[in-house]
PDB file of N, CA and C in Angstrom:
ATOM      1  N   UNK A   1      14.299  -9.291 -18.120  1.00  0.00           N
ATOM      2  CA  UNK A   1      13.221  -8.374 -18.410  1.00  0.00           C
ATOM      3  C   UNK A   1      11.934  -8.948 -17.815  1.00  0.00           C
ATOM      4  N   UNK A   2      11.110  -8.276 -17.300  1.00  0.00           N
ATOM      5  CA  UNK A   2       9.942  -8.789 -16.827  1.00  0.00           C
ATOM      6  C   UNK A   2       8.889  -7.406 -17.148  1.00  0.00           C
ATOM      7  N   UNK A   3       7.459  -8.071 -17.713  1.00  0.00           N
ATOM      8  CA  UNK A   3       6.721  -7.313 -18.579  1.00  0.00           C
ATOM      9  C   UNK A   3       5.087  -7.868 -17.793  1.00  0.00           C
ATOM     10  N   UNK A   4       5.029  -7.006 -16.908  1.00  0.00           N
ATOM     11  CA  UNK A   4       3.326  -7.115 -16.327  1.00  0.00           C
ATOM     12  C   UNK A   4       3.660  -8.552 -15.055  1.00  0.00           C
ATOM     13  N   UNK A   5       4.726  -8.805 -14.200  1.00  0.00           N
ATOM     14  CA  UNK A   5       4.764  -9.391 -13.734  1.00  0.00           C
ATOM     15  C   UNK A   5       3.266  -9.687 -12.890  1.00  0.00           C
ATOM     16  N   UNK A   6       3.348 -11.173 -12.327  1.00  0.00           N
ATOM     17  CA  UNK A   6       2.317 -11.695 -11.432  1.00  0.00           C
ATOM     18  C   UNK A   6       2.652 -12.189 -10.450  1.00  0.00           C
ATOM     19  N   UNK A   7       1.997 -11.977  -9.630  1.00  0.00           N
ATOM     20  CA  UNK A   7       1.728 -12.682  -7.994  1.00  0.00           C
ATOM     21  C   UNK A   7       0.363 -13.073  -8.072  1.00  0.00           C
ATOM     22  N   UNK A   8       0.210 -14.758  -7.344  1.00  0.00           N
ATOM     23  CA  UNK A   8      -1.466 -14.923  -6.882  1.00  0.00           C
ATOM     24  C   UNK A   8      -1.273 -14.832  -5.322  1.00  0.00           C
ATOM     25  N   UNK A   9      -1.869 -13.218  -5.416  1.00  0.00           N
ATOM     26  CA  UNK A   9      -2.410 -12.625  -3.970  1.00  0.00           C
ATOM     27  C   UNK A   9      -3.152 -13.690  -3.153  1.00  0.00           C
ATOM     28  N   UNK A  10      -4.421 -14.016  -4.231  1.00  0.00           N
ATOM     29  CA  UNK A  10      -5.772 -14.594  -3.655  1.00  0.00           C
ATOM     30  C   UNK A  10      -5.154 -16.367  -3.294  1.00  0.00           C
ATOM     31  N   UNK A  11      -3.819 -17.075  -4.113  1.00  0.00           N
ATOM     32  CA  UNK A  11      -3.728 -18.413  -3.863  1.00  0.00           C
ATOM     33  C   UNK A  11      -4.951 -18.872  -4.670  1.00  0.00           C
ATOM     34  N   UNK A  12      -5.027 -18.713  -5.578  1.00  0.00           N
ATOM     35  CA  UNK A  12      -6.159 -19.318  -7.200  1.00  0.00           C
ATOM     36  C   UNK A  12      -5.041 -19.957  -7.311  1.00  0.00           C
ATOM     37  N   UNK A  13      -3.688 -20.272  -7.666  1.00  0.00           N
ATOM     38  CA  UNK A  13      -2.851 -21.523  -7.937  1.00  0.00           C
ATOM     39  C   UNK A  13      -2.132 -21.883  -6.741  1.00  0.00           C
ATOM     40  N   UNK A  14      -2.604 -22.908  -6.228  1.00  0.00           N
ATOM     41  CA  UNK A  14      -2.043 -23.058  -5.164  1.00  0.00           C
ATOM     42  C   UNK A  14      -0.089 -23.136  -5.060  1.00  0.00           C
ATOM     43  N   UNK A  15       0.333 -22.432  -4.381  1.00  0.00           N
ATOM     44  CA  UNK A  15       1.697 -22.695  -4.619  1.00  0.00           C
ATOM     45  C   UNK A  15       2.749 -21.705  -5.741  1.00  0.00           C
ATOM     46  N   UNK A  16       1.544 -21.375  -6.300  1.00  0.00           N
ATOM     47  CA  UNK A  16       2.621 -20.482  -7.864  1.00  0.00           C
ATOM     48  C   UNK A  16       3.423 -19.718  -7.102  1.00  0.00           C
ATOM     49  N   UNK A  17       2.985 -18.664  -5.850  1.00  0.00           N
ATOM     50  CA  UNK A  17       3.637 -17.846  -5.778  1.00  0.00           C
ATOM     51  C   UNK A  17       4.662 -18.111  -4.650  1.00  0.00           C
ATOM     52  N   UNK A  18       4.852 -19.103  -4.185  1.00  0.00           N
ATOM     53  CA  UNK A  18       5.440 -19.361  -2.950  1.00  0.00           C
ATOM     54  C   UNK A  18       6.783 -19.744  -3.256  1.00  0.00           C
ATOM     55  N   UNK A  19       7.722 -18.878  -2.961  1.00  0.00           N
ATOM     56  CA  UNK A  19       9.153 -18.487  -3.461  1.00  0.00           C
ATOM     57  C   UNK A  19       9.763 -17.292  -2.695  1.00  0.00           C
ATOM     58  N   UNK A  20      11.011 -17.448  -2.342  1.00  0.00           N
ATOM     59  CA  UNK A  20      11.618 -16.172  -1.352  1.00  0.00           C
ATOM     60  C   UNK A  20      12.149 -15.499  -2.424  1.00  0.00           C
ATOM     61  N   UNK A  21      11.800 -14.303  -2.850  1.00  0.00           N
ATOM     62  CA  UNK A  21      12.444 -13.343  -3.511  1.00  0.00           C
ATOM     63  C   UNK A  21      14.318 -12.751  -3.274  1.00  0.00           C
ATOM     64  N   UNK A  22      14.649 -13.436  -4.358  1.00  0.00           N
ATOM     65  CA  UNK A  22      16.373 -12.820  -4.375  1.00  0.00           C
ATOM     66  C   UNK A  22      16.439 -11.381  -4.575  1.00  0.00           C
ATOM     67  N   UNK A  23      16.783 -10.539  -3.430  1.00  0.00           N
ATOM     68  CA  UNK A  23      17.054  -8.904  -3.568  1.00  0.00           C
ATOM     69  C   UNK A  23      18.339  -8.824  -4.137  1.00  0.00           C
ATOM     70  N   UNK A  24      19.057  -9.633  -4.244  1.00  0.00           N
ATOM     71  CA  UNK A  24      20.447  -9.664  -4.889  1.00  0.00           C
ATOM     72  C   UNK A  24      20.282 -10.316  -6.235  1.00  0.00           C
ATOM     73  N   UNK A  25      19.482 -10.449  -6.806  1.00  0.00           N
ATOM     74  CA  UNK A  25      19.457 -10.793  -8.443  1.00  0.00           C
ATOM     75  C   UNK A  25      19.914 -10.333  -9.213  1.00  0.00           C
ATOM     76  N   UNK A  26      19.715  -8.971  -9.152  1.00  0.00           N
ATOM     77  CA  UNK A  26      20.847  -7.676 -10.358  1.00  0.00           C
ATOM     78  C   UNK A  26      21.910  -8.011 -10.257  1.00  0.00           C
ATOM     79  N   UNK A  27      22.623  -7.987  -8.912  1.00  0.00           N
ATOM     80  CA  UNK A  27      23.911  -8.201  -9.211  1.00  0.00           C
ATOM     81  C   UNK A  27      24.567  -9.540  -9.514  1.00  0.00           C
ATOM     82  N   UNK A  28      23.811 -10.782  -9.518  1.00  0.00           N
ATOM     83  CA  UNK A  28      24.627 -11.668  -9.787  1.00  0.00           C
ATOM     84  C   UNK A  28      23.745 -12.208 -11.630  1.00  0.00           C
ATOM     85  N   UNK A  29      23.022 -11.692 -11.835  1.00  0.00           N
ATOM     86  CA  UNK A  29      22.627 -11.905 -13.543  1.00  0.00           C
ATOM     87  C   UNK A  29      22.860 -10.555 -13.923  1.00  0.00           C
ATOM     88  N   UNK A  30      23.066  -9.186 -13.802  1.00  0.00           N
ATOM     89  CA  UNK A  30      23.431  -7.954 -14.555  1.00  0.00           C
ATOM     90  C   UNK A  30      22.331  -7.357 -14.328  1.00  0.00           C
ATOM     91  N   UNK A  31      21.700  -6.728 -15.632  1.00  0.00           N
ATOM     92  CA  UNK A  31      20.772  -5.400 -16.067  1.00  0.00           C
ATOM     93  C   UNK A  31      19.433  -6.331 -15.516  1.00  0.00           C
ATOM     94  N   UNK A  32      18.237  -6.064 -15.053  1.00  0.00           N
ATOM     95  CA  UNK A  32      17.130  -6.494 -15.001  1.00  0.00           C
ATOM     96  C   UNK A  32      16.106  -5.260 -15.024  1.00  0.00           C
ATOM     97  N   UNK A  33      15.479  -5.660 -15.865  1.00  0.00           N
ATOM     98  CA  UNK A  33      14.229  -4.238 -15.784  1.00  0.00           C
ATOM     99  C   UNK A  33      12.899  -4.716 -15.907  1.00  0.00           C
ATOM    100  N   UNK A  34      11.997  -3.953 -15.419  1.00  0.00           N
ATOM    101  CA  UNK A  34      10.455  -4.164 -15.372  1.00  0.00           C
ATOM    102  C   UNK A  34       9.995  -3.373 -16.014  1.00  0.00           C
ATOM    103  N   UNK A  35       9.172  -3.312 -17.028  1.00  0.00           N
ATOM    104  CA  UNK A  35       8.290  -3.068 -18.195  1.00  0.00           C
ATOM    105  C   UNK A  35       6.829  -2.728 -17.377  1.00  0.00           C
ATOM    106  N   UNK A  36       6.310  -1.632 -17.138  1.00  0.00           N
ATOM    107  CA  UNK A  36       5.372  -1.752 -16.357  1.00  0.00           C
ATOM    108  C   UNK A  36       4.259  -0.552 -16.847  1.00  0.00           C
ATOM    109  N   UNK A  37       2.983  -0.924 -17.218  1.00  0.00           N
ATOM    110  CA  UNK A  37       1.955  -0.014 -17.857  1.00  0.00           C
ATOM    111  C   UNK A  37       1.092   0.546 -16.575  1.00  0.00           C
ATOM    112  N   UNK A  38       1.209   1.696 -16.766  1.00  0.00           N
ATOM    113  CA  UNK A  38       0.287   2.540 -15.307  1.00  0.00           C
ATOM    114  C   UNK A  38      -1.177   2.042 -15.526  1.00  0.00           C
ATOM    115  N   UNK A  39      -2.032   1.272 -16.562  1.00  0.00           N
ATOM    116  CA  UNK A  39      -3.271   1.051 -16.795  1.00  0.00           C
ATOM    117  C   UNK A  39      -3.226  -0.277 -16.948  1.00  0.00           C
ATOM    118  N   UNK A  40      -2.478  -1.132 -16.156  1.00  0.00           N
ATOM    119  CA  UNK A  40      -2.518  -2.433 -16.095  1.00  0.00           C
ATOM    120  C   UNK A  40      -2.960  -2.653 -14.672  1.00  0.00           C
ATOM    121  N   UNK A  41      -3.834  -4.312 -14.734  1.00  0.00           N
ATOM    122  CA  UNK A  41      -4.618  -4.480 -13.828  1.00  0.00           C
ATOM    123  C   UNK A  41      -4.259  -4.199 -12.444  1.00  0.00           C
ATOM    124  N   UNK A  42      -5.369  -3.794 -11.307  1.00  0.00           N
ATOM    125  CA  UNK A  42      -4.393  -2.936  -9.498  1.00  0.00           C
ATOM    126  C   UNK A  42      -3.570  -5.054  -8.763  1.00  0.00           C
ATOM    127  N   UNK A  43      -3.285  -5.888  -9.731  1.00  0.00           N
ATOM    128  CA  UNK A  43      -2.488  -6.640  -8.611  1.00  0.00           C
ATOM    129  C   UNK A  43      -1.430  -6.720  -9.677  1.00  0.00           C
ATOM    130  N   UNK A  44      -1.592  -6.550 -11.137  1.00  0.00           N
ATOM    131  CA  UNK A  44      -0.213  -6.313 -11.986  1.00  0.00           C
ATOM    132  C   UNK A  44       0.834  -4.749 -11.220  1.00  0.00           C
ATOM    133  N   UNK A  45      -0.108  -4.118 -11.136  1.00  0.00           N
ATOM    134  CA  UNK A  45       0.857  -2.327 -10.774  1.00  0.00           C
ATOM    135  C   UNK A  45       1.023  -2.788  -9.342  1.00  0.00           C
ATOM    136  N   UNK A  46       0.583  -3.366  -8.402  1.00  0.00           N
ATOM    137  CA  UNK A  46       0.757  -3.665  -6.782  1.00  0.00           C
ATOM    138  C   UNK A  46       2.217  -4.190  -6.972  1.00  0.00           C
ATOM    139  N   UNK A  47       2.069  -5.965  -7.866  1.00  0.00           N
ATOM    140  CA  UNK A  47       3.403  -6.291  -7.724  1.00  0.00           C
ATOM    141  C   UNK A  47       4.604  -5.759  -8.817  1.00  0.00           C
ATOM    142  N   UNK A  48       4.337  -5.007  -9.968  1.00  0.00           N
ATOM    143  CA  UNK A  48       5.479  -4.663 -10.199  1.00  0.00           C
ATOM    144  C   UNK A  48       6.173  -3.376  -9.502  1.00  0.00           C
ATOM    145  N   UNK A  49       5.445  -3.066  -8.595  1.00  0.00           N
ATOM    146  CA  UNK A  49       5.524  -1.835  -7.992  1.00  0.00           C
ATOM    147  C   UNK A  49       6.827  -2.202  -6.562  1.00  0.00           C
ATOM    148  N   UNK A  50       5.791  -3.599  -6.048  1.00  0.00           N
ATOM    149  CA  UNK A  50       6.481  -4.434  -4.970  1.00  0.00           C
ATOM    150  C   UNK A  50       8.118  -4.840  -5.535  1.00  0.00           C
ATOM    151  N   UNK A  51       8.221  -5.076  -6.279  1.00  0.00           N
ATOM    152  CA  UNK A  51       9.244  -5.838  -6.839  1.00  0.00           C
ATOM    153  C   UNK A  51      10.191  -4.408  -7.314  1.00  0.00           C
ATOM    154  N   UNK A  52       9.947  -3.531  -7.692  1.00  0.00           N
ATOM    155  CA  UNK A  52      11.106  -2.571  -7.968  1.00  0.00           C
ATOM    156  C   UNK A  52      11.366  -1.837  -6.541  1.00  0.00           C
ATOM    157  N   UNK A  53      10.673  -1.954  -5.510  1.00  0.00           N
ATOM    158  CA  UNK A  53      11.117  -1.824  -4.047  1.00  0.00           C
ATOM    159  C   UNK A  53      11.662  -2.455  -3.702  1.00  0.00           C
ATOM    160  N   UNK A  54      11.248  -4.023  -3.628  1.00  0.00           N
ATOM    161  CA  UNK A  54      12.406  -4.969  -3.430  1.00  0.00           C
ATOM    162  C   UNK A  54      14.097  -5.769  -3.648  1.00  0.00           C
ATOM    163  N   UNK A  55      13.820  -5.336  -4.799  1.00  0.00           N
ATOM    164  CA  UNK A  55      15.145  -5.786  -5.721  1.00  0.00           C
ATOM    165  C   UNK A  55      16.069  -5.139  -5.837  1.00  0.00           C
ATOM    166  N   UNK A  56      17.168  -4.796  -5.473  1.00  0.00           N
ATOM    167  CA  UNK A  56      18.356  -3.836  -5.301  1.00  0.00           C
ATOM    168  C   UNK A  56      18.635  -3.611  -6.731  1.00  0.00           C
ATOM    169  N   UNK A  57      18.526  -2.812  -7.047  1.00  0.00           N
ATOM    170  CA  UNK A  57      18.999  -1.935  -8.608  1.00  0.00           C
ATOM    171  C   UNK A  57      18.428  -2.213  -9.702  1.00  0.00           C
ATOM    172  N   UNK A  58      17.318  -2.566  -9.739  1.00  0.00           N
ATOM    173  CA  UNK A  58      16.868  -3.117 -10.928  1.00  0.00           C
ATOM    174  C   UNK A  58      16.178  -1.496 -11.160  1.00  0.00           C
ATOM    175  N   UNK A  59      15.946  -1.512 -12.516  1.00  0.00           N
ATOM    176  CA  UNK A  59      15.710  -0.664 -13.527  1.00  0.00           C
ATOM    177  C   UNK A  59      13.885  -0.734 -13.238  1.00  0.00           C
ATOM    178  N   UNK A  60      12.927  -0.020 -13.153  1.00  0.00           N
ATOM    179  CA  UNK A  60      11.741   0.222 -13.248  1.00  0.00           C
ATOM    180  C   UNK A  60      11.899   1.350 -14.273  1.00  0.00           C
ATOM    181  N   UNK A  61      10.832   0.796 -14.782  1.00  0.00           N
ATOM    182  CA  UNK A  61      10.095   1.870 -16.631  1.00  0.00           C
ATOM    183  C   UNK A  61       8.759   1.321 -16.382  1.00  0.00           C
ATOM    184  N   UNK A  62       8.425   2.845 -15.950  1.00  0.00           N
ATOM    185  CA  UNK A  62       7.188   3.111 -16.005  1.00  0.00           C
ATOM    186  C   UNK A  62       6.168   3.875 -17.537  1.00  0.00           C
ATOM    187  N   UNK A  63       5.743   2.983 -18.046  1.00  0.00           N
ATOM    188  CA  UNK A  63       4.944   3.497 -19.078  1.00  0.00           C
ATOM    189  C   UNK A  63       3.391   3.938 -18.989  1.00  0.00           C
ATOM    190  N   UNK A  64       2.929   4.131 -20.009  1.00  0.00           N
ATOM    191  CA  UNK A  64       1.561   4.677 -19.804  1.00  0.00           C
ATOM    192  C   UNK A  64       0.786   4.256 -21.432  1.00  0.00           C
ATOM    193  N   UNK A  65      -0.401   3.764 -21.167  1.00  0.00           N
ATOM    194  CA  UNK A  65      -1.518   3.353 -22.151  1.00  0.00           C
ATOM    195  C   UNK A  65      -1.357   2.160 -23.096  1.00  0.00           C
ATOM    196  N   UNK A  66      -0.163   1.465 -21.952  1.00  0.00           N
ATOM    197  CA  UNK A  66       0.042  -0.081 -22.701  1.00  0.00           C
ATOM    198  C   UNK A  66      -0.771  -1.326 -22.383  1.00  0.00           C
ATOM    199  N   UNK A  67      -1.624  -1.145 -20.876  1.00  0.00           N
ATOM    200  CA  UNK A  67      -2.166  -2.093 -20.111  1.00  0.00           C
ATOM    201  C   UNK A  67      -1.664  -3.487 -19.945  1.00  0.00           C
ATOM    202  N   UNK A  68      -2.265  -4.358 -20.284  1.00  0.00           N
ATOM    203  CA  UNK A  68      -0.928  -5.630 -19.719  1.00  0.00           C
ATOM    204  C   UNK A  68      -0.712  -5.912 -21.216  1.00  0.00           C
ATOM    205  N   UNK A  69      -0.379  -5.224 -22.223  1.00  0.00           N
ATOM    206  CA  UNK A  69       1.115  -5.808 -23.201  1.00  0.00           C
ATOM    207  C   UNK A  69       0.175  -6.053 -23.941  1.00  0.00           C
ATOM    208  N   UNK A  70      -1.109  -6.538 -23.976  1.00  0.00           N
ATOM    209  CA  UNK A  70      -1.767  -6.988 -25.098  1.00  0.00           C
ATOM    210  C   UNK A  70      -2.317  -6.524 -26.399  1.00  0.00           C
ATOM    211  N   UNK A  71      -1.871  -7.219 -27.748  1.00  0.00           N
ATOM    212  CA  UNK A  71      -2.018  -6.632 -28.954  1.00  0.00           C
ATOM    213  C   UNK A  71      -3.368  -6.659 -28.977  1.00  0.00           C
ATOM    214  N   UNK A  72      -4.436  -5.368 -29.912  1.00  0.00           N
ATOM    215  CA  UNK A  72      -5.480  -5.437 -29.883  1.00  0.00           C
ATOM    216  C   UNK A  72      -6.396  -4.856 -28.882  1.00  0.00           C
ATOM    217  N   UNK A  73      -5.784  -5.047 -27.387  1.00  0.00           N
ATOM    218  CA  UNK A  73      -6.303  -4.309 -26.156  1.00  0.00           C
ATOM    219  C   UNK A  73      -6.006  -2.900 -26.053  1.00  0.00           C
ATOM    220  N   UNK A  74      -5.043  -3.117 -25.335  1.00  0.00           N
ATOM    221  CA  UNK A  74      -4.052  -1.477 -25.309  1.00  0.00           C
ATOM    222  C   UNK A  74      -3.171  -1.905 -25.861  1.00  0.00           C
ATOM    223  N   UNK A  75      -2.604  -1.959 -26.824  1.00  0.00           N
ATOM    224  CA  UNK A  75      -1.778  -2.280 -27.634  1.00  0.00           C
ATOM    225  C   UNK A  75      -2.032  -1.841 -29.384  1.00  0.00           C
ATOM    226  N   UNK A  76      -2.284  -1.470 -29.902  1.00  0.00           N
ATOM    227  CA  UNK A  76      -2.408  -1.109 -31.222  1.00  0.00           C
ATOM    228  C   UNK A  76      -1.520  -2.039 -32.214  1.00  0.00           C
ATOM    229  N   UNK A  77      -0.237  -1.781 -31.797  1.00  0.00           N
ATOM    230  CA  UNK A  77       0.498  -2.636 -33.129  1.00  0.00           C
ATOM    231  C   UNK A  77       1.642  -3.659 -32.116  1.00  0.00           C
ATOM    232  N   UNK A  78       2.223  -4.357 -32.677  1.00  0.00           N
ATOM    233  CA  UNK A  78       3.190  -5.511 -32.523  1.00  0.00           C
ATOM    234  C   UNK A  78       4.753  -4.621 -31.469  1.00  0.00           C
ATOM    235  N   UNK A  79       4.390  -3.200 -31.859  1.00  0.00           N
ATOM    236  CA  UNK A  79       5.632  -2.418 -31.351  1.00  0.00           C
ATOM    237  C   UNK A  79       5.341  -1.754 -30.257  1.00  0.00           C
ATOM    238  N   UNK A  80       6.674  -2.129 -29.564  1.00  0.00           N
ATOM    239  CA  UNK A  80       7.257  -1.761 -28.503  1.00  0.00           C
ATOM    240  C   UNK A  80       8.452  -0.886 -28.013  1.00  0.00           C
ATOM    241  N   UNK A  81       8.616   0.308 -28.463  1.00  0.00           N
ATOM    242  CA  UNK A  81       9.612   0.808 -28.498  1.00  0.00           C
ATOM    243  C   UNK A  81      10.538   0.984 -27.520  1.00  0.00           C
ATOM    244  N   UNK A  82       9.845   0.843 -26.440  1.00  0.00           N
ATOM    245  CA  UNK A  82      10.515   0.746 -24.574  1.00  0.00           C
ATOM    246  C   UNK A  82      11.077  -0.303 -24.280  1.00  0.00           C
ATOM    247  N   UNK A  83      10.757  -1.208 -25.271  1.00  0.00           N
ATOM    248  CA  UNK A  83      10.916  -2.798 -24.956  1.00  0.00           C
ATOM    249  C   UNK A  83      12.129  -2.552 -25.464  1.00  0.00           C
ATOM    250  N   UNK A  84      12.563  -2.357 -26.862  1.00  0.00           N
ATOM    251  CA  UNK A  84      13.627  -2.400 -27.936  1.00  0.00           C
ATOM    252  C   UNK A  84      14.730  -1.451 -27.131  1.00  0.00           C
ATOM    253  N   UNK A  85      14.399  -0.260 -26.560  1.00  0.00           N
ATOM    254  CA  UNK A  85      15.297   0.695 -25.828  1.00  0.00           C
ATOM    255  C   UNK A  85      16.022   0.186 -24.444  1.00  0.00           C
ATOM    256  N   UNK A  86      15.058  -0.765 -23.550  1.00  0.00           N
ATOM    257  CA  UNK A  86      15.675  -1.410 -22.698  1.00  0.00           C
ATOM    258  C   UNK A  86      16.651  -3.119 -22.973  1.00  0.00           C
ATOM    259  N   UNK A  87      16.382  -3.287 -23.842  1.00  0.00           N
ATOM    260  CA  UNK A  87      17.394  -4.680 -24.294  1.00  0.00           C
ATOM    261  C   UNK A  87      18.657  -3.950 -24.937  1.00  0.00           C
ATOM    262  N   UNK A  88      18.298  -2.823 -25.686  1.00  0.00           N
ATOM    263  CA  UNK A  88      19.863  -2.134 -25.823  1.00  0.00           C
ATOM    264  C   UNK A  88      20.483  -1.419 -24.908  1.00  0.00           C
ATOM    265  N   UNK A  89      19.662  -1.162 -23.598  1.00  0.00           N
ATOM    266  CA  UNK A  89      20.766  -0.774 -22.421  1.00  0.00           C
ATOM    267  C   UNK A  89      21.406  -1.598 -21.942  1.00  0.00           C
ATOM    268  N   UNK A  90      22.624  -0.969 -21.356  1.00  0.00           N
ATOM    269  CA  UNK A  90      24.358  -1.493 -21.343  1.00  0.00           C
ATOM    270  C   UNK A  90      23.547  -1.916 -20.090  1.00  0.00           C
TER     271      UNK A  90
END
């Protein structure tokens, strides 16, 4: 599951992001899905956007008025119901 994934575009950590992306990941770990809020920050929606192009079969869920996951922000309460619906898919 991945929830507001990151990339450093700008290289602010040198090195974090420097890694060849496995397009074959689904199939050799199973189900993978991205958790992704349409009002989350433009380099959170760039790369989870990048990454469900990239990745052969992975599951993209696109939500709306969650922003990046945070309780208190866009977030109201502790619940996640998209969250709970995608860990019980087969």
């Amino acid at each position: 599951m991945l929830v507001a994934p990151y990339k450093d575009y700008d290289n602010k950590y040198e090195g974090f992001s420097d890694y060849k992306l496995d397009t074959d990941l689904v199939r050799r770990v199973g189900n993978i899905s991205i958790l992704h809020s349409d009002d989350d920050d433009p380099p959170i929606n760039r790369r989870a956007h990048e990454l469900a192009q990239a990745i052969d079969d992975i599951h993209f869920v696109q939500l709306s008025g969650y922003g990046h996951f945070r309780i208190g922000h866009n977030m109201q309460s502790e619940e996640l119901p998209p969250l709970l619906s995608e860990l019980e898919r087969d």
